[in-house]
N, C-alpha and C. Protein backbone atom coordinates (compact mmCIF):
# COMPACT_ATOMS: atom_id res chain seq x y z
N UNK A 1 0.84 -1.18 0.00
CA UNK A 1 0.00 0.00 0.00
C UNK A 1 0.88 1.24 0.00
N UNK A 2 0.50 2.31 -0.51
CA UNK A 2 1.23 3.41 -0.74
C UNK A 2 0.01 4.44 0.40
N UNK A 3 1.20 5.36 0.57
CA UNK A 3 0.71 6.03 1.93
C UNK A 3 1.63 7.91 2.19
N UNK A 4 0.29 8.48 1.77
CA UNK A 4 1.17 10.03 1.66
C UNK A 4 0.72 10.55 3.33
N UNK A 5 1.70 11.11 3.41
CA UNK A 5 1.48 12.02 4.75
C UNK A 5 2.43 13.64 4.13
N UNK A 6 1.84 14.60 5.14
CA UNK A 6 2.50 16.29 4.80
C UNK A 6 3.86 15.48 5.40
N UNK A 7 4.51 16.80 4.98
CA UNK A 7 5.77 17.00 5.68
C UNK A 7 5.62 18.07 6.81
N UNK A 8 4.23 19.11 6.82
CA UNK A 8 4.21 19.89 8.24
C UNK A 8 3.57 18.24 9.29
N UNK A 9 2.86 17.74 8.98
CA UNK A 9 2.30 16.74 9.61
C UNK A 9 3.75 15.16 10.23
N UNK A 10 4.38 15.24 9.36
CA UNK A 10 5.76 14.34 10.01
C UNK A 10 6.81 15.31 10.77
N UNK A 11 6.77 17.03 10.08
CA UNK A 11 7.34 17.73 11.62
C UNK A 11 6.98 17.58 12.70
N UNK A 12 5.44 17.59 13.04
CA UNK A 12 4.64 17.93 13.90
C UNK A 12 5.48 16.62 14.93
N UNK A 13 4.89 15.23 14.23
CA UNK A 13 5.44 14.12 15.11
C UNK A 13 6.60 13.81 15.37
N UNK A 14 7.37 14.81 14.73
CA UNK A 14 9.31 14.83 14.97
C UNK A 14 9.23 15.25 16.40
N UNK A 15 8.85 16.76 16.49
CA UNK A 15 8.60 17.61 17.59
C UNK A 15 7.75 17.18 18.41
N UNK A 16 7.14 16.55 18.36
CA UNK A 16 6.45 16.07 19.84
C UNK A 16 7.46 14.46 20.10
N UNK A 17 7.60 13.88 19.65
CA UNK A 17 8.65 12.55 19.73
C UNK A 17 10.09 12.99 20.45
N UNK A 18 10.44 14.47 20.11
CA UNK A 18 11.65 14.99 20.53
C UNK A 18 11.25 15.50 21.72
N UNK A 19 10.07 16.08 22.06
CA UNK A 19 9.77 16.94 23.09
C UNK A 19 9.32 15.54 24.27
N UNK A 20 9.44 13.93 24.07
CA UNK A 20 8.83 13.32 24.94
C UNK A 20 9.79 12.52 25.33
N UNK A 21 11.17 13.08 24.99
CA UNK A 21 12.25 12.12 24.81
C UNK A 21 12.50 12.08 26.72
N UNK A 22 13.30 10.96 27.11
CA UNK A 22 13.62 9.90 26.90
C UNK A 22 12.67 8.93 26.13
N UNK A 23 11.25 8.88 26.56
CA UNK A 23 10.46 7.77 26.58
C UNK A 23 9.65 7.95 24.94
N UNK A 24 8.90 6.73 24.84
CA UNK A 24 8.49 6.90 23.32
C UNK A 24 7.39 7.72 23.44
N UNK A 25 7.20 8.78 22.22
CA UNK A 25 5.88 9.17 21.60
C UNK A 25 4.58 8.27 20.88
N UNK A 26 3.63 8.63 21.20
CA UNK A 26 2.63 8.18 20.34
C UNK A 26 1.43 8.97 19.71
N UNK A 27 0.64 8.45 18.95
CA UNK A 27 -0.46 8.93 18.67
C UNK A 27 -0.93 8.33 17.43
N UNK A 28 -2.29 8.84 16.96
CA UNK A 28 -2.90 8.18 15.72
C UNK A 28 -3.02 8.75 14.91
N UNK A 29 -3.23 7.93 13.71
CA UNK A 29 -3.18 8.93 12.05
C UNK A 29 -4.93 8.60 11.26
N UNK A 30 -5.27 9.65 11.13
CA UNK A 30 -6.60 9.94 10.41
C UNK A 30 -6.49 10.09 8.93
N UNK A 31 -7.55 9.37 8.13
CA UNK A 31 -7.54 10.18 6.94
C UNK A 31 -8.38 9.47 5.99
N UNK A 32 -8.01 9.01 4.44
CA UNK A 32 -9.27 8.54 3.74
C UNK A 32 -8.23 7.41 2.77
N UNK A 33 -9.11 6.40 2.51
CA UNK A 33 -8.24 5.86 1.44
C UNK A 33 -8.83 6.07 -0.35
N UNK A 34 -8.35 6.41 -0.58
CA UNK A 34 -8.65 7.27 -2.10
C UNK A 34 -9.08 5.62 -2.86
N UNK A 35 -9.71 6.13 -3.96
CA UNK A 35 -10.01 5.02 -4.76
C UNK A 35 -8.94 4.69 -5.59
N UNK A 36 -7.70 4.81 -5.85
CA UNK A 36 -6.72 4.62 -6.68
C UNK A 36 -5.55 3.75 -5.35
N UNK A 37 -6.76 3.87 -4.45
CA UNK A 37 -5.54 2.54 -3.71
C UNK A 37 -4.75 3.50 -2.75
N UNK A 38 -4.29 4.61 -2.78
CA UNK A 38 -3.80 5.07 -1.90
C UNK A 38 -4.22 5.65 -0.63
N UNK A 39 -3.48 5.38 0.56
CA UNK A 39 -3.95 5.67 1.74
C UNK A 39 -3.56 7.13 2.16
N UNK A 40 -4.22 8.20 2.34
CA UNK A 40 -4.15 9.67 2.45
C UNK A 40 -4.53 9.96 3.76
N UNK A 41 -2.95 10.31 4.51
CA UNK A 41 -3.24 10.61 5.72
C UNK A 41 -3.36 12.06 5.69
N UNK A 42 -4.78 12.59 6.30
CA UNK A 42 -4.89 13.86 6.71
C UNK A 42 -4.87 14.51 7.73
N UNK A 43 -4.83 13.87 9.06
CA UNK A 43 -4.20 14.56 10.40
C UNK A 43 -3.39 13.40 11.20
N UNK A 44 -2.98 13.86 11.75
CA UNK A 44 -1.94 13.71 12.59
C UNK A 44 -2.00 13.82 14.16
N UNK A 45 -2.13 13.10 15.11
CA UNK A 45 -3.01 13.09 16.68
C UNK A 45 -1.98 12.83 17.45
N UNK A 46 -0.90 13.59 18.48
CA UNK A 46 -0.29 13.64 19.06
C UNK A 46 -0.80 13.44 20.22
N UNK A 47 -0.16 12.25 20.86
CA UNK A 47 -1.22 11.48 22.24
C UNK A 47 -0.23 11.31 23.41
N UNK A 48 -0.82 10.97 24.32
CA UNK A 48 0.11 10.88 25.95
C UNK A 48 0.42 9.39 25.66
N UNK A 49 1.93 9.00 25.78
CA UNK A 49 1.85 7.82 26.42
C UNK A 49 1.96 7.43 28.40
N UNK A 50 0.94 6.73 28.49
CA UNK A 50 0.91 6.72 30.01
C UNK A 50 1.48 6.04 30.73
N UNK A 51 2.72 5.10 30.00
CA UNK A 51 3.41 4.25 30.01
C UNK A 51 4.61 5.05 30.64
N UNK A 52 5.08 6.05 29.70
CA UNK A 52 6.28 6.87 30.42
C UNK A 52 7.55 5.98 30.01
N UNK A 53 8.05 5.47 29.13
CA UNK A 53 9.00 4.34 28.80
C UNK A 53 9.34 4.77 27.98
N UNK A 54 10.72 3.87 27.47
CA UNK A 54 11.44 4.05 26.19
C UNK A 54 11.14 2.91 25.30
N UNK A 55 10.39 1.98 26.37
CA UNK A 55 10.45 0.46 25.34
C UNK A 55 9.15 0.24 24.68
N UNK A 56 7.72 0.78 25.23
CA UNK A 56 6.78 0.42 24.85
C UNK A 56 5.68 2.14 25.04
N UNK A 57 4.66 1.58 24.50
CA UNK A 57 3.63 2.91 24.73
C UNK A 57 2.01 2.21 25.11
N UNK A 58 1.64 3.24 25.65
CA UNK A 58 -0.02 2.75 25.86
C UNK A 58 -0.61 4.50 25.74
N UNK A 59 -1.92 4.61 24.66
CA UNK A 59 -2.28 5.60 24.57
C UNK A 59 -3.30 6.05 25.44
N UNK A 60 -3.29 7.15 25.95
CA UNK A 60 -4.23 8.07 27.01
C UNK A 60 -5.60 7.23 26.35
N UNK A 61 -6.30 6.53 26.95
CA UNK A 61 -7.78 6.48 26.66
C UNK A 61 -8.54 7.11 26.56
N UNK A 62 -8.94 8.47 27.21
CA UNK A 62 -9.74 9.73 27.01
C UNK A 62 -9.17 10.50 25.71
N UNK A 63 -7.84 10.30 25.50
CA UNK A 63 -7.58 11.45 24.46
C UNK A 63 -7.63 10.47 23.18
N UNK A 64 -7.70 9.24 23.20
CA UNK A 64 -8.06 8.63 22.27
C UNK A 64 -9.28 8.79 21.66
N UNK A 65 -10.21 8.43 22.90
CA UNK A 65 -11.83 8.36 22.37
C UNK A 65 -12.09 9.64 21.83
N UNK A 66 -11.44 10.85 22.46
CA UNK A 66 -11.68 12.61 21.93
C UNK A 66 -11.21 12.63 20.37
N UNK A 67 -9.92 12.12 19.79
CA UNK A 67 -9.20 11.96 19.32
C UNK A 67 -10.46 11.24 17.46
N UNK A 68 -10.89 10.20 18.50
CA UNK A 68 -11.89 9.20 17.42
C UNK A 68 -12.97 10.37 17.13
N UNK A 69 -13.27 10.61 17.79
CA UNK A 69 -14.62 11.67 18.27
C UNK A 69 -14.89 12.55 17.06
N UNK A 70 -13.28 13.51 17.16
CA UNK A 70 -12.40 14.69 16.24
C UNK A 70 -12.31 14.15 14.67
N UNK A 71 -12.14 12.53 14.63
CA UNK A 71 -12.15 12.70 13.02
C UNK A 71 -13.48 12.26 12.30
N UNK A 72 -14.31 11.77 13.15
CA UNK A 72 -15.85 11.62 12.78
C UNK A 72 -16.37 12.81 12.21
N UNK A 73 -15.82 13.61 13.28
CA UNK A 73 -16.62 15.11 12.95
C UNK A 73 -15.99 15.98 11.52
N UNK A 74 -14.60 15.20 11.89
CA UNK A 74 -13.91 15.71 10.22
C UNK A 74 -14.34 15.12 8.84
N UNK A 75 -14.84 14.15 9.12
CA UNK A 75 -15.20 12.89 8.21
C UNK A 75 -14.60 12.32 7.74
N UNK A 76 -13.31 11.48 8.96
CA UNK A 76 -11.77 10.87 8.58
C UNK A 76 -12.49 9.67 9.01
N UNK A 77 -11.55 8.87 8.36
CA UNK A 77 -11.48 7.36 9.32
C UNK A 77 -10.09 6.95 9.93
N UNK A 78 -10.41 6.24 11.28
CA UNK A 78 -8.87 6.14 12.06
C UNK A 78 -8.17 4.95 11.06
N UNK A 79 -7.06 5.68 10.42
CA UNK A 79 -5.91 4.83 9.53
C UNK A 79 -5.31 3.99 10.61
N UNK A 80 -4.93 4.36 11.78
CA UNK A 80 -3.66 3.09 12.61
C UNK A 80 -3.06 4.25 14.11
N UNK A 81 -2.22 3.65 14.01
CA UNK A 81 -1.46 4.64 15.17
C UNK A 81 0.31 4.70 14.55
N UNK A 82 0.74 5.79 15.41
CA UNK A 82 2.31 5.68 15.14
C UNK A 82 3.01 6.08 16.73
N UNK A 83 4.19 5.66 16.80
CA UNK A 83 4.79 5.82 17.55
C UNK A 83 6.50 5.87 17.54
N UNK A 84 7.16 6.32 18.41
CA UNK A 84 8.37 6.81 18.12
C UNK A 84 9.20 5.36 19.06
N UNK A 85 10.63 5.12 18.59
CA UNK A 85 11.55 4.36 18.72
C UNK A 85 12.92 5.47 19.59
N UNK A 86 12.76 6.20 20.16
CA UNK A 86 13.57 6.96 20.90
C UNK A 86 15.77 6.69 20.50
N UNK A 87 15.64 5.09 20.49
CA UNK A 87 17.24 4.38 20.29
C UNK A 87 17.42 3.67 19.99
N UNK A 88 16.16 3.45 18.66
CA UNK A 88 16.19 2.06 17.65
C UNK A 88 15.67 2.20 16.68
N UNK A 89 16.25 1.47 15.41
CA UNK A 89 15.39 1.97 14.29
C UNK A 89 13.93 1.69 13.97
N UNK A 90 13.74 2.22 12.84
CA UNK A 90 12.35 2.40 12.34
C UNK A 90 11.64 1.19 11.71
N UNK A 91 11.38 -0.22 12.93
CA UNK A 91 10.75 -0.90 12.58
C UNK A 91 10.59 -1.72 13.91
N UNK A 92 9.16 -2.52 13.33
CA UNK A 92 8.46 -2.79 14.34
C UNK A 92 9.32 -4.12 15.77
N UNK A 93 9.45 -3.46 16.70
CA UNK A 93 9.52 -4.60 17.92
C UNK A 93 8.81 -6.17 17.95
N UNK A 94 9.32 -7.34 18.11
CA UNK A 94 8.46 -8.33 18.69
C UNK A 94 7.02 -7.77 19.00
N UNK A 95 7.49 -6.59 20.24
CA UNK A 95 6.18 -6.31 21.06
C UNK A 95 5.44 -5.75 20.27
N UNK A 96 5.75 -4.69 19.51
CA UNK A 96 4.71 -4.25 18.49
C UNK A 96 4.03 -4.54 17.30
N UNK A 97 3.98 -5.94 16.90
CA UNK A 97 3.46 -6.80 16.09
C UNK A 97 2.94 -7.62 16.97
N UNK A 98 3.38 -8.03 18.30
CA UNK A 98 2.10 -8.69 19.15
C UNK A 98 0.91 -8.15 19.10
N UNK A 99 1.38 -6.60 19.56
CA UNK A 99 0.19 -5.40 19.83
C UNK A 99 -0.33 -4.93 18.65
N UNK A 100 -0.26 -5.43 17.25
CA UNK A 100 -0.87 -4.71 15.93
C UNK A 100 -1.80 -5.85 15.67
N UNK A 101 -3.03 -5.67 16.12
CA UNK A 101 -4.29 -6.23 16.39
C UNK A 101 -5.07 -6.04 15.04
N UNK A 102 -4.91 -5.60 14.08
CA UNK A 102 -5.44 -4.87 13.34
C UNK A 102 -5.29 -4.75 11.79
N UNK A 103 -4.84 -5.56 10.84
CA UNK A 103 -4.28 -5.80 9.54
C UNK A 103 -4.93 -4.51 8.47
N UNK A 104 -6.07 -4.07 8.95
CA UNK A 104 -6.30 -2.81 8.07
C UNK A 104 -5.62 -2.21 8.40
N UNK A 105 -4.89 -1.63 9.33
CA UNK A 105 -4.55 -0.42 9.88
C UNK A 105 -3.12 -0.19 9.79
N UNK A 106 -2.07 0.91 9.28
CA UNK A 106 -1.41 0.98 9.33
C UNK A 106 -0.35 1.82 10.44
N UNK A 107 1.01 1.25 10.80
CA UNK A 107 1.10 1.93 11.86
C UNK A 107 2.90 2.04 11.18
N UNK A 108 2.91 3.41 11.98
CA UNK A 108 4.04 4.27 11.16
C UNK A 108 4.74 4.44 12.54
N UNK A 109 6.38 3.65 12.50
CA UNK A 109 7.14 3.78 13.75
C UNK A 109 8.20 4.93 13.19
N UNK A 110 8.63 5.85 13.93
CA UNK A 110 9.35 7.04 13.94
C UNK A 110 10.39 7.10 14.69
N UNK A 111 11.93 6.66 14.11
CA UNK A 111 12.91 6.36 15.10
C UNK A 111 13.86 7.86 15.10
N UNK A 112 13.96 7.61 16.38
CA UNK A 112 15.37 8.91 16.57
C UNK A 112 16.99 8.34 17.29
N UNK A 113 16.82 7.24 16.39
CA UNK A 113 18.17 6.47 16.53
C UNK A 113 19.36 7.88 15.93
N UNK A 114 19.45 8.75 15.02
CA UNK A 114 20.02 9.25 14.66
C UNK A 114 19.17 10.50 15.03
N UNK A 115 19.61 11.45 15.83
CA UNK A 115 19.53 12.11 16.43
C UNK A 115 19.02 13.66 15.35
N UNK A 116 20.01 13.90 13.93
CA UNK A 116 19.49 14.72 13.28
C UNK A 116 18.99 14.11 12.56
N UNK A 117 18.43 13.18 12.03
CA UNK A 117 18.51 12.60 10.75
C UNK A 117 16.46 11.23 11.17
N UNK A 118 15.77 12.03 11.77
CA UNK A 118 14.61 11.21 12.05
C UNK A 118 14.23 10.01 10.74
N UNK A 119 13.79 9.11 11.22
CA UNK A 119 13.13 8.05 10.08
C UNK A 119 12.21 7.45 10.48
N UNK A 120 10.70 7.97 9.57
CA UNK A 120 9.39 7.17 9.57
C UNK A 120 9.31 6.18 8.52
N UNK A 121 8.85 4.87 8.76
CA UNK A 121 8.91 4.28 8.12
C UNK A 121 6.94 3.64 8.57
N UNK A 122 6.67 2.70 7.25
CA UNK A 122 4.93 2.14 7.91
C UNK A 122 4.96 1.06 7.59
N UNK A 123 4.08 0.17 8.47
CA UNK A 123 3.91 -1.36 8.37
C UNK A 123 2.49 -1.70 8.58
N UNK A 124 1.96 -2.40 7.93
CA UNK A 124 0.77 -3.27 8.61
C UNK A 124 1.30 -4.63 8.66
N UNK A 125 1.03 -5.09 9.81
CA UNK A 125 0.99 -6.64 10.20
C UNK A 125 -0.09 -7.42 10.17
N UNK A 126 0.16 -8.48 9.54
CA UNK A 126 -0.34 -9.85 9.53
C UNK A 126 -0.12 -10.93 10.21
N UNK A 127 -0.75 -11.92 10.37
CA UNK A 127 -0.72 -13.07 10.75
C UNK A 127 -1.20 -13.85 11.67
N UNK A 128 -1.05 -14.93 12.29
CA UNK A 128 -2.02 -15.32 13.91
C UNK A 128 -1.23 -15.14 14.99
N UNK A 129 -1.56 -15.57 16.23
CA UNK A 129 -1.24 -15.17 17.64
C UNK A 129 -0.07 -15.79 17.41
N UNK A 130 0.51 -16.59 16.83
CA UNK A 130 1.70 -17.32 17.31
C UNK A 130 3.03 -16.48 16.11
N UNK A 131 2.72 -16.14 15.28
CA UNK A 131 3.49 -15.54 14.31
C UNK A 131 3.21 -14.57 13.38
N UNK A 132 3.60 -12.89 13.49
CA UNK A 132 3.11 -12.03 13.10
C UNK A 132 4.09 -11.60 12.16
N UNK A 133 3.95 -10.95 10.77
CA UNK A 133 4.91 -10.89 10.29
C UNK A 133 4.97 -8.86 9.88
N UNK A 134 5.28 -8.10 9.83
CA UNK A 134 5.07 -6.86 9.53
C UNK A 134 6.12 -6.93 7.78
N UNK A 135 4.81 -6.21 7.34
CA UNK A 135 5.25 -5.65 5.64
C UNK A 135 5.48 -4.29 5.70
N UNK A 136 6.41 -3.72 4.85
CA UNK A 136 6.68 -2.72 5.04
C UNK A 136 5.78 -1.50 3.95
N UNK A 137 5.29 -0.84 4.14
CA UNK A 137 4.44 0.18 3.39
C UNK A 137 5.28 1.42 2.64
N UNK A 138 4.83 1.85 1.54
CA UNK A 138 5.71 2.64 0.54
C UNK A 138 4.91 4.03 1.22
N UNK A 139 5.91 4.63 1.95
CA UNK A 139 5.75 6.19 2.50
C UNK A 139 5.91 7.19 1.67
N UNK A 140 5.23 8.11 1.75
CA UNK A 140 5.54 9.21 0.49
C UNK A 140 5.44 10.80 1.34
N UNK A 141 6.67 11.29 1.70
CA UNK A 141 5.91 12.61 3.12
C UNK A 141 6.23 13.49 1.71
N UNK A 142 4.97 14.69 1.65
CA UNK A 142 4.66 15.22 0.10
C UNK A 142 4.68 16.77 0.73
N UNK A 143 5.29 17.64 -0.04
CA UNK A 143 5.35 18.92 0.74
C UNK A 143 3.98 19.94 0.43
N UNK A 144 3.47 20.61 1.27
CA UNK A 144 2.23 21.65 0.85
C UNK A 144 2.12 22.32 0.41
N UNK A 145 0.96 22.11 -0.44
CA UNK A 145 1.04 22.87 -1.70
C UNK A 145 0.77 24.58 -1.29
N UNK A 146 1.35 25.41 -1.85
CA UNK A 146 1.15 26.99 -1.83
C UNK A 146 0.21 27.38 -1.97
């Protein structure tokens, strides 16, 4: 699957991922999937993790459901979640293919293994409880138009 996001919208999650550092960032991605197959992310949901960690995340439940609430009213549908890798690269953990419940949904990990140099990368996972496999998704961050 091919998958555009802004480039103000992958700042946004640079800067909040940087601003939550040590521990990982999270939040969810809204938007529409176009009839030509592509998945068009149109916002971007910067969320609490309540976890407070570097290794894993759990999202605020209230700011989630607000969060779901916010793109109904936009007339988005929730694409997946993303979250940041603080001192590892940009792909999914064991743990986070346990936790990708969800094969529609795509989820975009954001590593700051390299400190200037951020990397989002997206996956949806497949498979059953005993073996999950994550594919990697063709990212496209597209700059705004004037």
């Amino acid at each position: 699957m091919k998958i555009t996001l802004s480039k103000n919208d992958f700042d946004k999650m640079v800067q909040h991922a940087q601003a939550e550092l040590p521990d990982e960032a999270c939040g969810l991605i809204a938007g529409i999937d176009r009839e030509d197959g592509v998945r068009e992310i149109k916002k971007v949901y910067c969320l609490t993790n309540i976890d407070h960690t570097n290794e894993h995340f759990s999202i605020d439940p209230k700011e989630q459901l607000s969060a779901i609430k916010d793109m109904r009213s936009l007339g988005l549908k929730p694409l997946g979640n993303w979250h940041s890798h603080p001192e590892t690269p940009s792909r999914p953990s064991e743990e986070d293919k346990r936790l990708a419940h969800d094969p529609k949904s795509s989820y975009l990990i954001l590593s700051l293994e390299k400190k200037d140099a951020p990397v989002l990368n997206a996956f949806h996972v497949e498979g059953s409880h005993s073996y999950r496999s994550a594919e990697k998704e063709e990212l496209i961050i597209v700059e705004e138009e004037k």
